[in-house]
C-alpha atoms as a PDB file:
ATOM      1  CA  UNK A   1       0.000   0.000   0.000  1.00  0.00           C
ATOM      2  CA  UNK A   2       2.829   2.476   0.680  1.00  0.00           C
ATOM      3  CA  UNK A   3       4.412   2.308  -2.469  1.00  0.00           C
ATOM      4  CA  UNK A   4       0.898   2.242  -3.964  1.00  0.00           C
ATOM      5  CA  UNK A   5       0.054   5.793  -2.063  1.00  0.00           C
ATOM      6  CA  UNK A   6       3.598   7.143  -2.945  1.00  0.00           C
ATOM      7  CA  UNK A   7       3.191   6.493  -6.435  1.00  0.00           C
ATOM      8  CA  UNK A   8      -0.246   8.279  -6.275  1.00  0.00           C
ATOM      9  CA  UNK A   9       0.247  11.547  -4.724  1.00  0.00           C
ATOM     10  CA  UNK A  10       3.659  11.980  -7.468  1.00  0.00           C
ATOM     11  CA  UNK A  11       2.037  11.121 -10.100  1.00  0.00           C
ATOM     12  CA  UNK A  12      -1.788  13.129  -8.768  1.00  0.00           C
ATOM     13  CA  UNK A  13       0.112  15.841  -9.700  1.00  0.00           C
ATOM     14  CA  UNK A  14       0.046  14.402 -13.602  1.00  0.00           C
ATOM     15  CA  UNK A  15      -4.332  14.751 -13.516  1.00  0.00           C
ATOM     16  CA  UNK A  16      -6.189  17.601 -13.041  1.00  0.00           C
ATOM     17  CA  UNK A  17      -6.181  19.838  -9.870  1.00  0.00           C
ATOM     18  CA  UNK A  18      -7.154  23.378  -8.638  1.00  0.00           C
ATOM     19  CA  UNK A  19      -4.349  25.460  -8.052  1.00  0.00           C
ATOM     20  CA  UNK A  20      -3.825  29.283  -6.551  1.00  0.00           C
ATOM     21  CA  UNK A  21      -1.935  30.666  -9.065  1.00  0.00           C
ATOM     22  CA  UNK A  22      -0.831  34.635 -10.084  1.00  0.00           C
ATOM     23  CA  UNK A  23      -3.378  36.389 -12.648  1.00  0.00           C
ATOM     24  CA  UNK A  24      -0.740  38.614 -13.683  1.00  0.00           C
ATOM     25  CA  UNK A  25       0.209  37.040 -17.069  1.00  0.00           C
ATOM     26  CA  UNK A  26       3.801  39.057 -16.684  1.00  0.00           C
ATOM     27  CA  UNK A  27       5.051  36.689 -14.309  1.00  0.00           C
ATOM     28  CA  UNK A  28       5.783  32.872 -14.879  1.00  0.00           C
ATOM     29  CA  UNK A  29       3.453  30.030 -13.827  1.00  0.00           C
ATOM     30  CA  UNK A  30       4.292  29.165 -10.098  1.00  0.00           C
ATOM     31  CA  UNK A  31       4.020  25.906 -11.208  1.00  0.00           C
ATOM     32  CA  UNK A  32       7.367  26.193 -13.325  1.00  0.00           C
ATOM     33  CA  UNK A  33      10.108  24.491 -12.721  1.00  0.00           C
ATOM     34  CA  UNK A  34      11.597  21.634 -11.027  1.00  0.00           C
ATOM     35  CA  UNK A  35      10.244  19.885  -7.341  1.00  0.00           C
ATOM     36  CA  UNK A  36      11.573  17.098  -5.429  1.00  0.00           C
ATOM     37  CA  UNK A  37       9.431  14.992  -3.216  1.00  0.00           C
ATOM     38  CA  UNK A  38      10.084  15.637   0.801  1.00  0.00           C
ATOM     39  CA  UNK A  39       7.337  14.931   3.272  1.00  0.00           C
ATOM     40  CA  UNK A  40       4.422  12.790   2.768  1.00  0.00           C
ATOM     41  CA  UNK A  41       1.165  12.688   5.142  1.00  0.00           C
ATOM     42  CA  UNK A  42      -1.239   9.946   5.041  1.00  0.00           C
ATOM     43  CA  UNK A  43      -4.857   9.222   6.924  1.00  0.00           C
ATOM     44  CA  UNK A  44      -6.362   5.614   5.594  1.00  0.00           C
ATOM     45  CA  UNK A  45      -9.459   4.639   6.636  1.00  0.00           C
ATOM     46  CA  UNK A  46      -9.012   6.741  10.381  1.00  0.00           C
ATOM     47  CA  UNK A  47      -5.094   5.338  10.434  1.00  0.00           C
ATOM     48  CA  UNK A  48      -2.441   8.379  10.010  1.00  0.00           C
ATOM     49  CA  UNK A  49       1.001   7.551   8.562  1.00  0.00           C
ATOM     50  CA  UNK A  50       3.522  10.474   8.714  1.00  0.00           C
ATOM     51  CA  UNK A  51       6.553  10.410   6.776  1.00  0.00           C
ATOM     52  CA  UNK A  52       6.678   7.068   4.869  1.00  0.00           C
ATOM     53  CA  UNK A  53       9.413   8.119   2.690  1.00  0.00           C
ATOM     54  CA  UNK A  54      12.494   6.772   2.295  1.00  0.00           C
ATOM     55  CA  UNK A  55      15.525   8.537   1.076  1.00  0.00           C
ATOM     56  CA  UNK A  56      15.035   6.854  -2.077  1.00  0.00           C
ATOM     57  CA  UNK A  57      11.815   7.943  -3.008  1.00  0.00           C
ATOM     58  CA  UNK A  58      13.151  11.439  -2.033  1.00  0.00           C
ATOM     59  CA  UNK A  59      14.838  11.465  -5.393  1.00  0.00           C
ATOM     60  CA  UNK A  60      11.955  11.174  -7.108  1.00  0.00           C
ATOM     61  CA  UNK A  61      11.214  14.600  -8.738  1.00  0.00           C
ATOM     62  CA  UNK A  62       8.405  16.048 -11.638  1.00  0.00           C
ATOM     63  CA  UNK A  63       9.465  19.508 -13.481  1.00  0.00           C
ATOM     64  CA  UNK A  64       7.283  21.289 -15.505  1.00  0.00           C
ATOM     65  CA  UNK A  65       8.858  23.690 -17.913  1.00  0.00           C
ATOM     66  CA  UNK A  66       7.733  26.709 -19.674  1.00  0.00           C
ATOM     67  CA  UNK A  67       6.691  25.753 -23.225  1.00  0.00           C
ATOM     68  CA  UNK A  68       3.751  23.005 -21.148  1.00  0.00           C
ATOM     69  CA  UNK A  69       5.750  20.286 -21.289  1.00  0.00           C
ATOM     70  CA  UNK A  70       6.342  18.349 -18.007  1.00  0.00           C
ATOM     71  CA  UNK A  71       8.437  14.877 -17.469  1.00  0.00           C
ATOM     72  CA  UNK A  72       8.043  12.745 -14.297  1.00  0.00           C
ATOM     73  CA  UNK A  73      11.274  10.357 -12.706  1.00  0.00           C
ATOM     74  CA  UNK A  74       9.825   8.008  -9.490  1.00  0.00           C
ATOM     75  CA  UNK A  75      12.580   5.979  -7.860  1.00  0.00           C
ATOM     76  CA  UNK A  76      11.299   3.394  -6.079  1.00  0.00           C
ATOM     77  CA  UNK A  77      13.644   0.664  -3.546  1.00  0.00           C
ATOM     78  CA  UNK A  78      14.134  -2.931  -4.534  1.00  0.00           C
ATOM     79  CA  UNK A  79      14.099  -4.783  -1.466  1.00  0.00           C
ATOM     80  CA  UNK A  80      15.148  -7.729  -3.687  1.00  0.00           C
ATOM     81  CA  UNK A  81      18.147  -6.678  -4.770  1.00  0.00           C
ATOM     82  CA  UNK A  82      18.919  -3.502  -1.892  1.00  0.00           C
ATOM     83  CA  UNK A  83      18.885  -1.202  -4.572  1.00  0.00           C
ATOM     84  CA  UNK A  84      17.245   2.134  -5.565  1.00  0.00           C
ATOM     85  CA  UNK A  85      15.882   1.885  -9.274  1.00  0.00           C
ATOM     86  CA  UNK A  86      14.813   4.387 -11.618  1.00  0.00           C
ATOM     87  CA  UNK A  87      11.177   3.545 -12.782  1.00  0.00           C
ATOM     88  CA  UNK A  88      10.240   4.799 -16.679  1.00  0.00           C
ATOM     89  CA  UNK A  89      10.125   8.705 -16.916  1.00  0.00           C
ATOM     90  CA  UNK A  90       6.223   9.923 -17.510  1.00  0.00           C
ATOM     91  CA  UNK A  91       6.471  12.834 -20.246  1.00  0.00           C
ATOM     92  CA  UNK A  92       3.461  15.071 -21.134  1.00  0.00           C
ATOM     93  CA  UNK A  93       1.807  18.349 -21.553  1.00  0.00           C
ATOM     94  CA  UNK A  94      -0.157  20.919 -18.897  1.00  0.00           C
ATOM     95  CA  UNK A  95      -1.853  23.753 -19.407  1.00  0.00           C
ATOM     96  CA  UNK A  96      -3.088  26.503 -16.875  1.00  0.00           C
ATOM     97  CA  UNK A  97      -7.050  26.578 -17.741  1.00  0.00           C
ATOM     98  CA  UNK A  98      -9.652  29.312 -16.485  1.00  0.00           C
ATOM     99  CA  UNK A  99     -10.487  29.135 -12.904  1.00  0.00           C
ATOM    100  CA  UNK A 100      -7.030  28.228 -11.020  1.00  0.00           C
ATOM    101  CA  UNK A 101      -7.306  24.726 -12.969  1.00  0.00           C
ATOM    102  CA  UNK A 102      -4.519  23.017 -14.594  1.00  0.00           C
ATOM    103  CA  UNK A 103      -5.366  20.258 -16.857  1.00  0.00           C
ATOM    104  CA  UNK A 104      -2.038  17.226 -17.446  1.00  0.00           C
ATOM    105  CA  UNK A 105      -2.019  14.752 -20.235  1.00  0.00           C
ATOM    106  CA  UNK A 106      -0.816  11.305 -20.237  1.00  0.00           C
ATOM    107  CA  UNK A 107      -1.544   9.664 -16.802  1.00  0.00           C
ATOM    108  CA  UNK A 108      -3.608   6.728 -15.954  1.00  0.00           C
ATOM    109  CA  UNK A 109      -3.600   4.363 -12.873  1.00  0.00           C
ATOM    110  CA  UNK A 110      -5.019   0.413 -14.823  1.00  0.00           C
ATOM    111  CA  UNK A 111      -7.060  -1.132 -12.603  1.00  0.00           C
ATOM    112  CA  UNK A 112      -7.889   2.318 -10.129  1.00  0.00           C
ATOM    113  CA  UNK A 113     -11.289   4.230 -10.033  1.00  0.00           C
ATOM    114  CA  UNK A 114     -10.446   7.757  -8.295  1.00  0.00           C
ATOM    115  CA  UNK A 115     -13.034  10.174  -6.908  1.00  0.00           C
ATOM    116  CA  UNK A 116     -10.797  13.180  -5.304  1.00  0.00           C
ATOM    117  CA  UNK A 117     -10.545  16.602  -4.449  1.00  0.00           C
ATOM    118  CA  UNK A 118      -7.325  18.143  -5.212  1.00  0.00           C
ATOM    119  CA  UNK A 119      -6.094  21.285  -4.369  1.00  0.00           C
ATOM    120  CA  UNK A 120      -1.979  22.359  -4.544  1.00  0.00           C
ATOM    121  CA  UNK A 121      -1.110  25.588  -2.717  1.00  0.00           C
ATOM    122  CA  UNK A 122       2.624  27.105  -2.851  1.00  0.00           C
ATOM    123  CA  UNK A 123       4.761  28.160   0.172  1.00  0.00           C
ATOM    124  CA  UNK A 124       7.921  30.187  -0.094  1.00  0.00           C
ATOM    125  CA  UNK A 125      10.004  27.035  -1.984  1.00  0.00           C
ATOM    126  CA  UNK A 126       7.592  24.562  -1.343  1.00  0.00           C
ATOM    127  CA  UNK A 127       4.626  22.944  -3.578  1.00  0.00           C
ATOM    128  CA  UNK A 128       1.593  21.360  -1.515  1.00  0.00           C
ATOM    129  CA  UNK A 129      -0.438  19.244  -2.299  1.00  0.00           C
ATOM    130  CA  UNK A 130      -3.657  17.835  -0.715  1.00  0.00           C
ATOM    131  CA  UNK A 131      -6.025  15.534  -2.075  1.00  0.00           C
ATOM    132  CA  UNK A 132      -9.186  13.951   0.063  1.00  0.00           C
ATOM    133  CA  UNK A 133     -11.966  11.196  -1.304  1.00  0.00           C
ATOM    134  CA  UNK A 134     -11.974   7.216  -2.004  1.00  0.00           C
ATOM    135  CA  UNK A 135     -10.133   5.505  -4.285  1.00  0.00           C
ATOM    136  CA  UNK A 136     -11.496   1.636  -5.523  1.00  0.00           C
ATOM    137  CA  UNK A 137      -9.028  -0.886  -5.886  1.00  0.00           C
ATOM    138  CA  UNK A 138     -10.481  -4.329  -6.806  1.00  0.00           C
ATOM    139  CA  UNK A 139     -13.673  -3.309  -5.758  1.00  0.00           C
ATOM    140  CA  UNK A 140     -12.608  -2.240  -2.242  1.00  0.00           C
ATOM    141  CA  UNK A 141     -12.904   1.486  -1.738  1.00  0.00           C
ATOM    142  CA  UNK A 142     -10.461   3.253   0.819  1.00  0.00           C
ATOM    143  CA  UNK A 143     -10.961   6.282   2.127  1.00  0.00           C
ATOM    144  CA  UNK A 144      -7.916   8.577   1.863  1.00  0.00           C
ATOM    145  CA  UNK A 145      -6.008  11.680   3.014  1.00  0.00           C
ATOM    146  CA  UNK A 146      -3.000  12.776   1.753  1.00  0.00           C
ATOM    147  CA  UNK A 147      -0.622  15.817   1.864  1.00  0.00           C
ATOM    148  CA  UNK A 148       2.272  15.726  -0.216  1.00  0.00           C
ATOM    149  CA  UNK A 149       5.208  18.667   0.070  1.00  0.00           C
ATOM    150  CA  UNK A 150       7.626  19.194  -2.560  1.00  0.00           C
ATOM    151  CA  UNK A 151      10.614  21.392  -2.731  1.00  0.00           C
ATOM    152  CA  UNK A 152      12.168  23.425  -5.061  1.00  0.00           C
ATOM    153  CA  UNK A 153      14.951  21.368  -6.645  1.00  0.00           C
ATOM    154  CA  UNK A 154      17.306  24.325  -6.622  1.00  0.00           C
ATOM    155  CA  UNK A 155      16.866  24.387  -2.662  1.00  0.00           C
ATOM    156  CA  UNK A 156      17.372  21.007  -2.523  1.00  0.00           C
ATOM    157  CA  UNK A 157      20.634  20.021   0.101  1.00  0.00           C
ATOM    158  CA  UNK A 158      22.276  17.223   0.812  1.00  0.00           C
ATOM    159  CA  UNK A 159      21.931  15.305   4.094  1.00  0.00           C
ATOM    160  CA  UNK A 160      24.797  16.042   6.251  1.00  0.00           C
ATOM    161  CA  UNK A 161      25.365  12.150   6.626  1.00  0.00           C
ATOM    162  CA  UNK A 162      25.950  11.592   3.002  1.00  0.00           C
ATOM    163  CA  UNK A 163      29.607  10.403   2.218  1.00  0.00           C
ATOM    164  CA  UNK A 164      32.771   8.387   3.658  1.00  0.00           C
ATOM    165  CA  UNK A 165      33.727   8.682   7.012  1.00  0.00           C
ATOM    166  CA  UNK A 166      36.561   6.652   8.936  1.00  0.00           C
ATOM    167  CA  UNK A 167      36.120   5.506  12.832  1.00  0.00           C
ATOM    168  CA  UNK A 168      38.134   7.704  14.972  1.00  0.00           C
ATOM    169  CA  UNK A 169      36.576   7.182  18.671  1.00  0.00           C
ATOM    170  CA  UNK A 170      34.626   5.054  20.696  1.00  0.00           C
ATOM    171  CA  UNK A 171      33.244   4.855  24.139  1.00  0.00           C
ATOM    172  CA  UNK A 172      31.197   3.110  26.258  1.00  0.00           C
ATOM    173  CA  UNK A 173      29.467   4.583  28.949  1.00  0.00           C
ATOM    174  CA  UNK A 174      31.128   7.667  28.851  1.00  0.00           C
ATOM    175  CA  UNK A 175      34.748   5.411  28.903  1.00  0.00           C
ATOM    176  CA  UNK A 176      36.892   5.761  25.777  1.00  0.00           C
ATOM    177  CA  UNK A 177      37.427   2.484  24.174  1.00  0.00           C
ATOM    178  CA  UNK A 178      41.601   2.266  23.181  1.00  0.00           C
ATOM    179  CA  UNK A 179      41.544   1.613  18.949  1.00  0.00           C
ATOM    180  CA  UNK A 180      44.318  -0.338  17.333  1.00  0.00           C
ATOM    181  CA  UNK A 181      45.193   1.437  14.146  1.00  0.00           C
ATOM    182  CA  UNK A 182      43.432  -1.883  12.456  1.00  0.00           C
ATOM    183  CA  UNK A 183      39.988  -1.360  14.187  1.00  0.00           C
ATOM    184  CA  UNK A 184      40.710   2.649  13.063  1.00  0.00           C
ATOM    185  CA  UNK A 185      40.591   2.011   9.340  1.00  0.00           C
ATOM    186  CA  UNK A 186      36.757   1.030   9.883  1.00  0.00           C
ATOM    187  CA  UNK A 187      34.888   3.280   7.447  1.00  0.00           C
ATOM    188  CA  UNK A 188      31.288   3.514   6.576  1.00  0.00           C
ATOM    189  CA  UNK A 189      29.837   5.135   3.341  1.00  0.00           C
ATOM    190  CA  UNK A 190      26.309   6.505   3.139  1.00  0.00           C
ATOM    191  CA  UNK A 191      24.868   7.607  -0.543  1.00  0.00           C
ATOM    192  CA  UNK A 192      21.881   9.826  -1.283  1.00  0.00           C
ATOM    193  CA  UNK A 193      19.461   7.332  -2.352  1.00  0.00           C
ATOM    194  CA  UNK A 194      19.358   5.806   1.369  1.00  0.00           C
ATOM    195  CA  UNK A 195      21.869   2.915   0.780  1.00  0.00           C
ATOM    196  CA  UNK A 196      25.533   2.425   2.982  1.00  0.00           C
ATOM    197  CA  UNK A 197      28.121  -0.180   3.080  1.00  0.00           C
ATOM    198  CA  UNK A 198      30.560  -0.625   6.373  1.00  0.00           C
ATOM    199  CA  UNK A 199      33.720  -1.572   5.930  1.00  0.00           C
ATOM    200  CA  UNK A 200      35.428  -3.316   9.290  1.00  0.00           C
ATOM    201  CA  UNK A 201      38.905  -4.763   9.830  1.00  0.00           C
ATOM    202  CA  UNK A 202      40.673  -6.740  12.898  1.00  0.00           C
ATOM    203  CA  UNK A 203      43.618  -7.613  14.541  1.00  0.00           C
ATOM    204  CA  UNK A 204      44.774 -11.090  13.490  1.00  0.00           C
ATOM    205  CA  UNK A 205      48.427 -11.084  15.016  1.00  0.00           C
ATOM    206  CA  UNK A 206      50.395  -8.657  12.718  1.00  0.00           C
ATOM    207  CA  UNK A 207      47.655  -8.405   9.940  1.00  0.00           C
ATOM    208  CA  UNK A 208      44.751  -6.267   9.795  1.00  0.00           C
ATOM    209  CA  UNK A 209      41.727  -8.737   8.514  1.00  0.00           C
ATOM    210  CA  UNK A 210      39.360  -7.015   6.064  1.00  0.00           C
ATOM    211  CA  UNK A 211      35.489  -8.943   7.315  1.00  0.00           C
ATOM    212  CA  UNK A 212      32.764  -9.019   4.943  1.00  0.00           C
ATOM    213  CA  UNK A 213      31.387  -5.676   3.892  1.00  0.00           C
ATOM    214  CA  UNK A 214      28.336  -4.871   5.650  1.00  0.00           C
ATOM    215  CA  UNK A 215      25.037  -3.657   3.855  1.00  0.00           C
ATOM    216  CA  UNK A 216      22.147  -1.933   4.735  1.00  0.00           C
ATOM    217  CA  UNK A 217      19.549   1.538   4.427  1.00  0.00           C
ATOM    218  CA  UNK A 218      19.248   5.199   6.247  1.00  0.00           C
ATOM    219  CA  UNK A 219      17.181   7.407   6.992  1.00  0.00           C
ATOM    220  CA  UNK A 220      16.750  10.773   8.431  1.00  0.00           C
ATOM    221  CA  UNK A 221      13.748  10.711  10.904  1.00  0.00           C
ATOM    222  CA  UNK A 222      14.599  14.130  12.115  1.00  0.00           C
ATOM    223  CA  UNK A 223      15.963  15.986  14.931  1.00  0.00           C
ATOM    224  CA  UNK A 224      19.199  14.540  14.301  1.00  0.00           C
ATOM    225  CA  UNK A 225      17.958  10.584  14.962  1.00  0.00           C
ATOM    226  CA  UNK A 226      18.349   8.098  12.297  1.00  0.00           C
ATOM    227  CA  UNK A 227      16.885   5.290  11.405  1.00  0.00           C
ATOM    228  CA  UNK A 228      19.920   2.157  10.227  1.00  0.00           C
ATOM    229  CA  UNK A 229      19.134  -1.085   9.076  1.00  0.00           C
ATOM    230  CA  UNK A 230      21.169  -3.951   9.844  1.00  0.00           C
ATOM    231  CA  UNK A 231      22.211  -3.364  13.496  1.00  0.00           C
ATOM    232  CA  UNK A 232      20.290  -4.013  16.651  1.00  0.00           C
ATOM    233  CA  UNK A 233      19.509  -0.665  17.821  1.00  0.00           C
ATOM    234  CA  UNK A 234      16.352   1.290  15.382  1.00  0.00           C
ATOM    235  CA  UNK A 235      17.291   4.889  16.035  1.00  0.00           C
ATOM    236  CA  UNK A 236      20.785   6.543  16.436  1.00  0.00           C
ATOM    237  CA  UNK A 237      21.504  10.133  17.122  1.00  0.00           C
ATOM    238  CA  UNK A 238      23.726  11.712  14.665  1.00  0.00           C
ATOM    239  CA  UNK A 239      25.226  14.997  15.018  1.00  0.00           C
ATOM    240  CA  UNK A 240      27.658  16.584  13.258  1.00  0.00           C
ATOM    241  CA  UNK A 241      30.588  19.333  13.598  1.00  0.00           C
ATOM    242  CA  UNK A 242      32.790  20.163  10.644  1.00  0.00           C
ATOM    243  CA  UNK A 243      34.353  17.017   9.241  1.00  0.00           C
ATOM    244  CA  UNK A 244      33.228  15.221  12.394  1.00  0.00           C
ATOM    245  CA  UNK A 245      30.046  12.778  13.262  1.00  0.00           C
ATOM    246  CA  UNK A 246      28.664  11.517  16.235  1.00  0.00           C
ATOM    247  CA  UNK A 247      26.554   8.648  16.367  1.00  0.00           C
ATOM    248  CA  UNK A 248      25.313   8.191  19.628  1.00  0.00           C
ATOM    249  CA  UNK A 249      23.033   5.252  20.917  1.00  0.00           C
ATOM    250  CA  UNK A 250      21.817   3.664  23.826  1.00  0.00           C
ATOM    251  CA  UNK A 251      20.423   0.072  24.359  1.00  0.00           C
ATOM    252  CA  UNK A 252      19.035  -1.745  27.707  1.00  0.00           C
ATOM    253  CA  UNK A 253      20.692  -5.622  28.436  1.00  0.00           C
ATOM    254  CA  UNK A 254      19.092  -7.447  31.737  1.00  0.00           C
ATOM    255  CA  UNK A 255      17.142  -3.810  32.563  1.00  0.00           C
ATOM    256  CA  UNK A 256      20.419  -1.864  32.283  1.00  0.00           C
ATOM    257  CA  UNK A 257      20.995   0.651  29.794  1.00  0.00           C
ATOM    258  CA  UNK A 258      24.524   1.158  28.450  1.00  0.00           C
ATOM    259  CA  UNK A 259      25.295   3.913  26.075  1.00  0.00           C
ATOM    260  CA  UNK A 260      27.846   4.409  23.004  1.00  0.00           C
ATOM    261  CA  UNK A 261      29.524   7.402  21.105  1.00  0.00           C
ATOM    262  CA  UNK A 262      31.525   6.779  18.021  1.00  0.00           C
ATOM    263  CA  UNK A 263      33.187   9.714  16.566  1.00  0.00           C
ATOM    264  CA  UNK A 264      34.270   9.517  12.525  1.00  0.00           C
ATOM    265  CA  UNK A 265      36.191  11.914  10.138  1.00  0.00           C
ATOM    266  CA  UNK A 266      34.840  12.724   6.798  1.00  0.00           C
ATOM    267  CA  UNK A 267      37.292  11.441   4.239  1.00  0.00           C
ATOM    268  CA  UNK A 268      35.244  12.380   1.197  1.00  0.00           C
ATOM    269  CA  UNK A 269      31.744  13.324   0.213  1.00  0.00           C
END
């Protein structure tokens, strides 16, 4: 269903919706230009899902340009394979009708009957938009809610966490664990579309032993906690200073809770 509702409210924007818009014909079409998904609001059937996307659908983006054209790129993760793919790119035309509405060509949902109101506001660098009704899928019909913010591509920045960084410190409960130069040469690589490898290495006598290479997703939940797949603990605080992070954590063994701090250098973005 959440990949169902993500590919919706992109692609909503590709059928017809009222819009507030300028009536002075000198200036250019709000609509113009180029928007990148961000936040995504959901209410299904009484049930409210906030922020359900990961940070590959948040490369998904639709741009409309001036001569009412528009093309559409969704990105969508393959648990399958761990990977964030590029689905077919949606080209068509719009046109800003009477009345606030703008009518888009070529879009079509097989298999969907849609009864919604739609209504897209702009904010500053943002695009909003809202859309409320039922939608019919296999002859069940779902009430929905939806909000869906895009920003303006241009104002679009990189998360903080995105590049390589090398272990430099650790402690446990406060206590600075002593690194061998081995255990130092841990790094761990995050990439835009949500994705990271870790690298680690031990002391085997005098050789430093590459283990395997270490897999997973990330996610910014906010307020500097992250969400990483593949280790025990769901949410880690990250904060960062300069070319420094610090992921900080905390998990509870036989009712007592024991906290971490690694500190990393960034060695490249």
């Amino acid at each position: 269903m959440k990949k169902l509702l993500l590919f919706l409210s992109i692609c909503l924007v590709t059928v017809s919706f009222n819009c507030c818009s300028s009536d002075d014909d000198d200036n250019p079409d709000a609509i113009i230009g180029k928007w990148r998904v961000s936040q995504l609001l959901i209410k299904v059937d009484d049930q409210y899902e906030d922020d359900l996307l990961t940070e590959c659908d948040k490369k998904s983006t639709i741009e409309f340009f001036e001569n009412g054209t528009y093309q559409l790129k969704v990105f969508e993760f393959n648990d399958d394979e761990s990977i964030c793919v590029a689905q077919e790119i949606v080209n068509g035309t719009w046109e800003n009708s009477d009345n606030n509405l703008y009518s888009i060509s070529d879009f079509e949902i097989p298999g969907m009957t849609l009864s919604l109101e739609v209504k897209v506001t702009f904010a500053s660098n943002e695009m909003i938009l809202e859309l409320s009704g039922t939608i019919n899928i296999e002859d069940e019909e779902i009430d929905i809610w939806l909000k869906m913010i895009f920003i303006d591509n241009n104002d679009y920045v990189p998360d903080k966490i995105i590049g390589k960084w090398q272990l430099d410190q650790e402690f446990e409960d406060s206590i600075e664990v002593e690194l061998t130069e081995c255990e130092k040469t841990m790094t761990l690589e995050l990439f835009e579309d949500g994705i990271y490898e870790e690298k680690d290495f031990y002391d085997e006598g005098l050789e430093c032993i590459a283990l395997e290479v270490k897999k997973g997703t990330w996610k910014n939940l906010g307020n500097d906690m992250y969400e990483i797949t593949g280790i025990d603990i769901p949410e880690v605080k990250v904060t960062f200073n300069n070319n420094k992070m610090t992921v900080e954590f905390s998990e509870t063994v036989d009712e007592i809770t024991h906290t971490g701090k690694l500190i990393f250098l960034k060695i490249s973005s």
